[in-house]
PDB file of N, CA and C in Angstrom:
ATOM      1  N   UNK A   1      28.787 -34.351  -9.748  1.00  0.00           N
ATOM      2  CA  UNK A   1      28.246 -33.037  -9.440  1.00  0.00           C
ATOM      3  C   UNK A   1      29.404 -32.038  -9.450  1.00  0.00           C
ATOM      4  N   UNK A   2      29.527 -30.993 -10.102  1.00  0.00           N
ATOM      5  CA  UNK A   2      30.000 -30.306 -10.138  1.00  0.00           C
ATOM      6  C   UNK A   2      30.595 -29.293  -9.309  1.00  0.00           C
ATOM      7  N   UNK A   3      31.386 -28.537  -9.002  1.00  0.00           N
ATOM      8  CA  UNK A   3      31.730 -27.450  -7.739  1.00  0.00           C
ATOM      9  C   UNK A   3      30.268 -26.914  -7.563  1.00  0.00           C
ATOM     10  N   UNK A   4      29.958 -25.987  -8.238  1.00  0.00           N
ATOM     11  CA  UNK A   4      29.136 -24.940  -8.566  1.00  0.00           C
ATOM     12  C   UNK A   4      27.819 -25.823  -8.169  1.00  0.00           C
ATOM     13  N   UNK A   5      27.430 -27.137  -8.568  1.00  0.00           N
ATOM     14  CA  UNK A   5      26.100 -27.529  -7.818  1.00  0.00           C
ATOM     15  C   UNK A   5      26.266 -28.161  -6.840  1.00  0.00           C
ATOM     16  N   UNK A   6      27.647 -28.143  -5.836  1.00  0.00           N
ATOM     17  CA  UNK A   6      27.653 -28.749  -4.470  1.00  0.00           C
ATOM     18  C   UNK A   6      27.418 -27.294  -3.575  1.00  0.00           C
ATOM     19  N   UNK A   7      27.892 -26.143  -4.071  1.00  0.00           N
ATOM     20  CA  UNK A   7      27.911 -25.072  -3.673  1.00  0.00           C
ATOM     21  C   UNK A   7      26.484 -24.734  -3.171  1.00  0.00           C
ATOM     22  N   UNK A   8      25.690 -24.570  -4.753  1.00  0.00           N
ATOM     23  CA  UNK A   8      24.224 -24.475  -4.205  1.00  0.00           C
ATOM     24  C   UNK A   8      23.617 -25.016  -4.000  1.00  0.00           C
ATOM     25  N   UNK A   9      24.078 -26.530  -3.637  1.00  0.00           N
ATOM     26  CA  UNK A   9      23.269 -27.436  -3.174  1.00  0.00           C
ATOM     27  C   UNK A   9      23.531 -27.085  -1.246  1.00  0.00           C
ATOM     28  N   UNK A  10      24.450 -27.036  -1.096  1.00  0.00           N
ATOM     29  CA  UNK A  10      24.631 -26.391   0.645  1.00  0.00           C
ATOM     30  C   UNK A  10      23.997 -25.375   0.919  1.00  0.00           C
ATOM     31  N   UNK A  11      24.244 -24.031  -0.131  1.00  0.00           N
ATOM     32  CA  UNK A  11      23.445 -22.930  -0.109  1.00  0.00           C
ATOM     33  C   UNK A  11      21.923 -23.065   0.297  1.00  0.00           C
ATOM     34  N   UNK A  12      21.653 -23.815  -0.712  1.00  0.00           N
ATOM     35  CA  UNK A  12      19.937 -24.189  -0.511  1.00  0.00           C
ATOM     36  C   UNK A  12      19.426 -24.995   1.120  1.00  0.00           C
ATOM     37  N   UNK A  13      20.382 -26.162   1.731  1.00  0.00           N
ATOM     38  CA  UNK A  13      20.207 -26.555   2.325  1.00  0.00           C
ATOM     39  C   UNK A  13      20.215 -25.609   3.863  1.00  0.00           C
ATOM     40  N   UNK A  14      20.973 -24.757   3.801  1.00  0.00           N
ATOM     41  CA  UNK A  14      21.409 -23.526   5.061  1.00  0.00           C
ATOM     42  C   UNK A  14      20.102 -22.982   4.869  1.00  0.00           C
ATOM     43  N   UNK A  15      19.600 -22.314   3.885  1.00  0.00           N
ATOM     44  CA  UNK A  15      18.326 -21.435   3.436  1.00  0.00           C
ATOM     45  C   UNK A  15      17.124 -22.111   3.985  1.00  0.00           C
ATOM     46  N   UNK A  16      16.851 -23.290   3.748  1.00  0.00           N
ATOM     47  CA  UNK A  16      15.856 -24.309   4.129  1.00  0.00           C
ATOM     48  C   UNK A  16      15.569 -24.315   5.700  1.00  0.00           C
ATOM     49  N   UNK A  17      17.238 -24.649   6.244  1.00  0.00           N
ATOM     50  CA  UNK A  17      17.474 -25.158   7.722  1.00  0.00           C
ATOM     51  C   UNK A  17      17.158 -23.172   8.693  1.00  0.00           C
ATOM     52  N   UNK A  18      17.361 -22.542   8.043  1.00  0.00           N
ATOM     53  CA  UNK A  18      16.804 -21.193   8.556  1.00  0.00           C
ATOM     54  C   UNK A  18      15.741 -20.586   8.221  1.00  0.00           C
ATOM     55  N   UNK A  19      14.812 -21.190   7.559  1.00  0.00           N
ATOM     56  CA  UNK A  19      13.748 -21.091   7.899  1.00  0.00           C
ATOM     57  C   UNK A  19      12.646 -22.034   8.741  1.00  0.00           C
ATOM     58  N   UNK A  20      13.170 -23.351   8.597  1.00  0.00           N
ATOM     59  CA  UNK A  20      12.800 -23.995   9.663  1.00  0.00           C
ATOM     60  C   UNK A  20      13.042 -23.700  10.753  1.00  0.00           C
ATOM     61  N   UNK A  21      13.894 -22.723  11.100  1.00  0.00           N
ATOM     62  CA  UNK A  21      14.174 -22.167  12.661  1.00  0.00           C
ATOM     63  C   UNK A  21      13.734 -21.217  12.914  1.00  0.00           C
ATOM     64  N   UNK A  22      12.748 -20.208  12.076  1.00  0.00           N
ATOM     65  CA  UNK A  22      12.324 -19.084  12.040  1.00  0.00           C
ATOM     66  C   UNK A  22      11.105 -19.886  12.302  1.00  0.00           C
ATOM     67  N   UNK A  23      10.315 -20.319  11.259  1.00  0.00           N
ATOM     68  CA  UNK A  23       9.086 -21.094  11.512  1.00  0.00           C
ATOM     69  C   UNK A  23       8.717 -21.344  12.808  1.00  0.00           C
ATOM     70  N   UNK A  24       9.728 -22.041  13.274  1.00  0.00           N
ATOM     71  CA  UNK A  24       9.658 -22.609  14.732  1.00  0.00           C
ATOM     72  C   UNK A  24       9.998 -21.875  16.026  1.00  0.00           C
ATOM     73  N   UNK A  25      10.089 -20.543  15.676  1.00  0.00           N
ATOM     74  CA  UNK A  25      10.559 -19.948  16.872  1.00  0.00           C
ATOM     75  C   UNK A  25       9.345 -19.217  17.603  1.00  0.00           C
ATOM     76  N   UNK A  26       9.113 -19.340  18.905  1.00  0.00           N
ATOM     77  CA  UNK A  26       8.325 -19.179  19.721  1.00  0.00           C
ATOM     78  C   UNK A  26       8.157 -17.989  20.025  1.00  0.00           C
ATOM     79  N   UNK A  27       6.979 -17.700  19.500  1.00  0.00           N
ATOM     80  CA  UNK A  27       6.402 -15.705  19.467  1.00  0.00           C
ATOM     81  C   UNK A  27       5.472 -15.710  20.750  1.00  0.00           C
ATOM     82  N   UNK A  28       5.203 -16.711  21.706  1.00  0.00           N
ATOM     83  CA  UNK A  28       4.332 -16.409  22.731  1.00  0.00           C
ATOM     84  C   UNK A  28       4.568 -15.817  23.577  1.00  0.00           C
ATOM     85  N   UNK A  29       5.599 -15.391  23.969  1.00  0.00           N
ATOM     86  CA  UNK A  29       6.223 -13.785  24.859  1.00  0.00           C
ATOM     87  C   UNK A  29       5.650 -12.973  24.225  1.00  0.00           C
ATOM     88  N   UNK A  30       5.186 -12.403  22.932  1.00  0.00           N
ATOM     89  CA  UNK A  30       5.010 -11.473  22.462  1.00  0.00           C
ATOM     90  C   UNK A  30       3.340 -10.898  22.376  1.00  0.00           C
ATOM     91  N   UNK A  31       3.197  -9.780  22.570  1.00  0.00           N
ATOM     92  CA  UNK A  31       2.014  -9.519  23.043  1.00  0.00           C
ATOM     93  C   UNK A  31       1.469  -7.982  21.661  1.00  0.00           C
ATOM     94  N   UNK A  32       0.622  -7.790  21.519  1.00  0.00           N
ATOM     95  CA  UNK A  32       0.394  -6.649  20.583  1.00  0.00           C
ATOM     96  C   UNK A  32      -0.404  -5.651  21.039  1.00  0.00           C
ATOM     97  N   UNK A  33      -0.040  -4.440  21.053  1.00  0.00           N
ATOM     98  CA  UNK A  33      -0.360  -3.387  22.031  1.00  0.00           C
ATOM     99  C   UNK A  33      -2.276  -3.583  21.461  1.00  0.00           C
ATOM    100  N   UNK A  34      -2.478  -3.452  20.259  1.00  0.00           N
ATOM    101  CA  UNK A  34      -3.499  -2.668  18.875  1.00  0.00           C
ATOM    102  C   UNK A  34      -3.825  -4.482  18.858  1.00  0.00           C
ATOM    103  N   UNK A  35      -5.313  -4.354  18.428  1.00  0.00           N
ATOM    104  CA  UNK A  35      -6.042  -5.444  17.542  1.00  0.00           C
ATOM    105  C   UNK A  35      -5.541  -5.245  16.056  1.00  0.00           C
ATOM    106  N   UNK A  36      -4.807  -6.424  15.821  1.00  0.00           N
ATOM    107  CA  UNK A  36      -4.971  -6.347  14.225  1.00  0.00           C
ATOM    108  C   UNK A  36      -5.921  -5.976  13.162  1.00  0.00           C
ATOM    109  N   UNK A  37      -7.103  -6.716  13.581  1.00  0.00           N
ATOM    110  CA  UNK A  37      -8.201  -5.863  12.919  1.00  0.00           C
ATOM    111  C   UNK A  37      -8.304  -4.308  12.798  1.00  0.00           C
ATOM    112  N   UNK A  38      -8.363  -3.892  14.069  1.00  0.00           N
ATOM    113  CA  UNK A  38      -8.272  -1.936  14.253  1.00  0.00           C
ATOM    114  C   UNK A  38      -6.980  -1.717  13.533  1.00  0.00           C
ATOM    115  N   UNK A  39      -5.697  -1.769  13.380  1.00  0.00           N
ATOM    116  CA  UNK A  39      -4.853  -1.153  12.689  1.00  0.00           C
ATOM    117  C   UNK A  39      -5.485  -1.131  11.489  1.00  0.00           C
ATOM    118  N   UNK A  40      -6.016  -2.653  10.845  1.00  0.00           N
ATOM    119  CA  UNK A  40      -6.339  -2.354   9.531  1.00  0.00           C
ATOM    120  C   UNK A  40      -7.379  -1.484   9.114  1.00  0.00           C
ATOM    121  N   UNK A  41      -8.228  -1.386   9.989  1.00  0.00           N
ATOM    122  CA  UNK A  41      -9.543  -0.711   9.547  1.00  0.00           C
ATOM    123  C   UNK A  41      -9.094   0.487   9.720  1.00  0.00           C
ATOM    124  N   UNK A  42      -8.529   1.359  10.809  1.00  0.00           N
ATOM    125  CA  UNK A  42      -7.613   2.800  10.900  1.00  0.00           C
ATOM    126  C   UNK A  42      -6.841   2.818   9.262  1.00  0.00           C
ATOM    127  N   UNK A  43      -6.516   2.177   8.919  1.00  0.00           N
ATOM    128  CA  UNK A  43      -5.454   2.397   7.665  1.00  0.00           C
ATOM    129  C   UNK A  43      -6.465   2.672   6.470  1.00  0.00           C
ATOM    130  N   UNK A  44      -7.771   1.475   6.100  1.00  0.00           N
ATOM    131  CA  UNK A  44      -8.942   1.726   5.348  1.00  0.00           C
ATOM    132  C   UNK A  44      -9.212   2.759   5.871  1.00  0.00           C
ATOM    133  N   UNK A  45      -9.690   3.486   6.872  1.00  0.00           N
ATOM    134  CA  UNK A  45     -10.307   4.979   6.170  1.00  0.00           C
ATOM    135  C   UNK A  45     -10.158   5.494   6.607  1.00  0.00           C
ATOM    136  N   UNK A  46      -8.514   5.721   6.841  1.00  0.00           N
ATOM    137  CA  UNK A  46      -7.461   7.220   6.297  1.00  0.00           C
ATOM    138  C   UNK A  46      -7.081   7.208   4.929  1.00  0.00           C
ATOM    139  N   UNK A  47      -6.933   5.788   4.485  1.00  0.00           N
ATOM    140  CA  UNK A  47      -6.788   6.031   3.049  1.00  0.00           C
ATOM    141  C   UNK A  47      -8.402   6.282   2.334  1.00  0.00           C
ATOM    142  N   UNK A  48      -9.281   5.811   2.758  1.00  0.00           N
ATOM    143  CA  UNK A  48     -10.700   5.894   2.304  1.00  0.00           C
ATOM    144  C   UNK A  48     -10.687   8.090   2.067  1.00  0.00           C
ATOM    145  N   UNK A  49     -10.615   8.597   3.597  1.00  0.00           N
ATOM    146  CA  UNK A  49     -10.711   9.604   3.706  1.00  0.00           C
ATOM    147  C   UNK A  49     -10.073  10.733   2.731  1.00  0.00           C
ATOM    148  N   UNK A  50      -8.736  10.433   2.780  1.00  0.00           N
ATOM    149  CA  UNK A  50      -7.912  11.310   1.393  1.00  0.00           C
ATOM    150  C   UNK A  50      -8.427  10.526   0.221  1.00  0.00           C
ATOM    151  N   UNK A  51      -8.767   9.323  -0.055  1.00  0.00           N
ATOM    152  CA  UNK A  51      -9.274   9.049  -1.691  1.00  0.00           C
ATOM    153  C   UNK A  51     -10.758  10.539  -1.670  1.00  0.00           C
ATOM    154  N   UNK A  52     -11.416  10.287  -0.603  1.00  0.00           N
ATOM    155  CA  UNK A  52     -12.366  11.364  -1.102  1.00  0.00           C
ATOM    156  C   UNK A  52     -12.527  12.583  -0.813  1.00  0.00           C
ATOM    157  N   UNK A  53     -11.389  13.006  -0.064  1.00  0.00           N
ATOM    158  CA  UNK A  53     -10.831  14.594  -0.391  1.00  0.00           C
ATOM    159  C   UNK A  53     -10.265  14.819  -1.607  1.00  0.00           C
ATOM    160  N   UNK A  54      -9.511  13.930  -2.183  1.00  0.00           N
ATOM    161  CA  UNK A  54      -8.838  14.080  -3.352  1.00  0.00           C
ATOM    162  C   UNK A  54      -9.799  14.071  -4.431  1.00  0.00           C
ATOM    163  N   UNK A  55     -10.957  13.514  -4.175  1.00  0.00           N
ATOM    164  CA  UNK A  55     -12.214  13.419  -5.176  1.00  0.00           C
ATOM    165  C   UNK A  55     -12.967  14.917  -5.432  1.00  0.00           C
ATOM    166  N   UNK A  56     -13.269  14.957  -4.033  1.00  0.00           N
ATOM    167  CA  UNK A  56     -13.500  16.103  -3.884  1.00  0.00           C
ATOM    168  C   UNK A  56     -13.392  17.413  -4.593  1.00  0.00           C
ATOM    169  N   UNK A  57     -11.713  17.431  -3.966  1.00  0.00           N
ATOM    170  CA  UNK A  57     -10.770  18.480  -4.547  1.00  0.00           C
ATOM    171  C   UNK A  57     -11.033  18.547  -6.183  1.00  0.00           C
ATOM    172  N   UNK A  58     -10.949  17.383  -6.724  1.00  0.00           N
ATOM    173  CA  UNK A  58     -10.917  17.069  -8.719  1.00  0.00           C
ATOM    174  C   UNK A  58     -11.844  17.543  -8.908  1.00  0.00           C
ATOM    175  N   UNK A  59     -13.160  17.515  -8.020  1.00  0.00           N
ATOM    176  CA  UNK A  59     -14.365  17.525  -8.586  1.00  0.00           C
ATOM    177  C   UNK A  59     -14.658  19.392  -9.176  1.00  0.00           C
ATOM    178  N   UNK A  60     -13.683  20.178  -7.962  1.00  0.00           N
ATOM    179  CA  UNK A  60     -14.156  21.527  -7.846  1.00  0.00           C
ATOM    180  C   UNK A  60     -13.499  21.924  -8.369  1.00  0.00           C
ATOM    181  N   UNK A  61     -12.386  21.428  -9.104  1.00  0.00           N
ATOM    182  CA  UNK A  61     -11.141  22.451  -9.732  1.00  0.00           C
ATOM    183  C   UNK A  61     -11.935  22.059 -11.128  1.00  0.00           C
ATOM    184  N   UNK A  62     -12.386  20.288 -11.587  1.00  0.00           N
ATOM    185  CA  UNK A  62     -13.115  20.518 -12.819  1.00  0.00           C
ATOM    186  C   UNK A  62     -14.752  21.183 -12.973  1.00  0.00           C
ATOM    187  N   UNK A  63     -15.256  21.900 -11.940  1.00  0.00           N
ATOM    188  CA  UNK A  63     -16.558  22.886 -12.216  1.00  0.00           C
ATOM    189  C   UNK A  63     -15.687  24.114 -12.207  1.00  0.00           C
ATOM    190  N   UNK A  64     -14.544  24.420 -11.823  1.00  0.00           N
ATOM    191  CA  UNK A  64     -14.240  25.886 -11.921  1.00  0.00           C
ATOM    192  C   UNK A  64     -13.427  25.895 -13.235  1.00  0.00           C
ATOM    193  N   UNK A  65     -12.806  24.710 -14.011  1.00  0.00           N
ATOM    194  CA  UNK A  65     -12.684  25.190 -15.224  1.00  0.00           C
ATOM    195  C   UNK A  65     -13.816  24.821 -16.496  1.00  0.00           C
ATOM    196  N   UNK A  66     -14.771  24.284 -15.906  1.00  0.00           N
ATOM    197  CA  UNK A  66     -15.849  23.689 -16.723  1.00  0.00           C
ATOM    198  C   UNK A  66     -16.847  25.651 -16.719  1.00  0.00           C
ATOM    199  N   UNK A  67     -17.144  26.259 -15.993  1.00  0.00           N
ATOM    200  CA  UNK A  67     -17.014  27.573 -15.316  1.00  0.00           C
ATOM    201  C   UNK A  67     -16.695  28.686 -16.500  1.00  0.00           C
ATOM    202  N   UNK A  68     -15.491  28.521 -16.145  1.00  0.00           N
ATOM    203  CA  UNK A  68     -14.334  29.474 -16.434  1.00  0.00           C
ATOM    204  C   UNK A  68     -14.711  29.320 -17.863  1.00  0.00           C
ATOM    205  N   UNK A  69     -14.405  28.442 -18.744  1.00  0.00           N
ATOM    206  CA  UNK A  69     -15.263  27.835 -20.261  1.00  0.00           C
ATOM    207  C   UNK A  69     -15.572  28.601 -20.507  1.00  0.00           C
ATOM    208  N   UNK A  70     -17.121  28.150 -20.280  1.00  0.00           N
ATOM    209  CA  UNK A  70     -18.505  28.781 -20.223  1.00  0.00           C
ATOM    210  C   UNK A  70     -18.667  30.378 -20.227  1.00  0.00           C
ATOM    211  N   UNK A  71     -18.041  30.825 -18.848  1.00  0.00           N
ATOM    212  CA  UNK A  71     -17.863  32.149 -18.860  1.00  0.00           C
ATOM    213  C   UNK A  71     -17.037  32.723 -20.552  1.00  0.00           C
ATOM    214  N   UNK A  72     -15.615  32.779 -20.661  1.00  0.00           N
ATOM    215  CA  UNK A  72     -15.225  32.553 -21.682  1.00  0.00           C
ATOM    216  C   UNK A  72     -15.732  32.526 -23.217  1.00  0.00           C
ATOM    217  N   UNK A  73     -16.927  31.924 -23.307  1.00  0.00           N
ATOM    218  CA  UNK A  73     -17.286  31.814 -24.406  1.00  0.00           C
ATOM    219  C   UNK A  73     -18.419  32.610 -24.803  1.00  0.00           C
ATOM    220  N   UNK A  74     -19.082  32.607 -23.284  1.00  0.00           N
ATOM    221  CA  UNK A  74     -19.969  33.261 -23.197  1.00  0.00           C
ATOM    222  C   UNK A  74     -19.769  34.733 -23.761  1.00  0.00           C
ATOM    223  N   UNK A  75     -18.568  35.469 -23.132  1.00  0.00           N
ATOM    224  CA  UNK A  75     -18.011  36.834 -23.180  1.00  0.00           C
ATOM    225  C   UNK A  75     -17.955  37.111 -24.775  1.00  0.00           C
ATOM    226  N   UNK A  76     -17.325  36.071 -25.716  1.00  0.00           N
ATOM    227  CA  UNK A  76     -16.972  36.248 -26.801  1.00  0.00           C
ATOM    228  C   UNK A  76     -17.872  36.359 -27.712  1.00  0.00           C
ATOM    229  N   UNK A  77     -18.982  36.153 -27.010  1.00  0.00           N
ATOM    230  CA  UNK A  77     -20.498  35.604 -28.131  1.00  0.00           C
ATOM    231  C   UNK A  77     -21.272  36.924 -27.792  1.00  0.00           C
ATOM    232  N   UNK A  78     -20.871  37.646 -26.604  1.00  0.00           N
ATOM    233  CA  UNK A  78     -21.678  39.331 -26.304  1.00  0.00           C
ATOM    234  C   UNK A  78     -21.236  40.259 -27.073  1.00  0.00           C
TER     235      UNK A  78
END
């Protein structure tokens, strides 16, 4: 075996051995202010909410140049 694959062969083994210690580390002190569920559903529709303001918004800027057109062509044809 070479330098270079004893190297990352330790490398790998440290990487392994710290996550087995992460895995295993004891989160039961820890308490969560918020239901997980409610954060997520708060996040769905605030983002829900601006997707359909932003819809919204598209919808009225394309009747005021769909509008504007119309008017436009209209004028040119009097």
């Amino acid at each position: 075996m070479s330098i270079n694959d004893e190297i990352i062969a330790r490398w790998l083994e440290i990487e392994v051995s710290d996550e087995e210690e992460i895995l295993n580390e004891d989160t039961s002190d820890v308490e969560l202010d918020v239901a997980e569920d409610y954060v997520l559903q708060e996040d769905c529709e605030y983002d829900s909410e601006d997707a359909w303001s932003a819809l919204r918004k598209m919808e009225t800027i394309q009747q005021n140049r769909t509008q504007a057109f119309f008017l436009s062509k209209h004028r040119r044809d009097i």
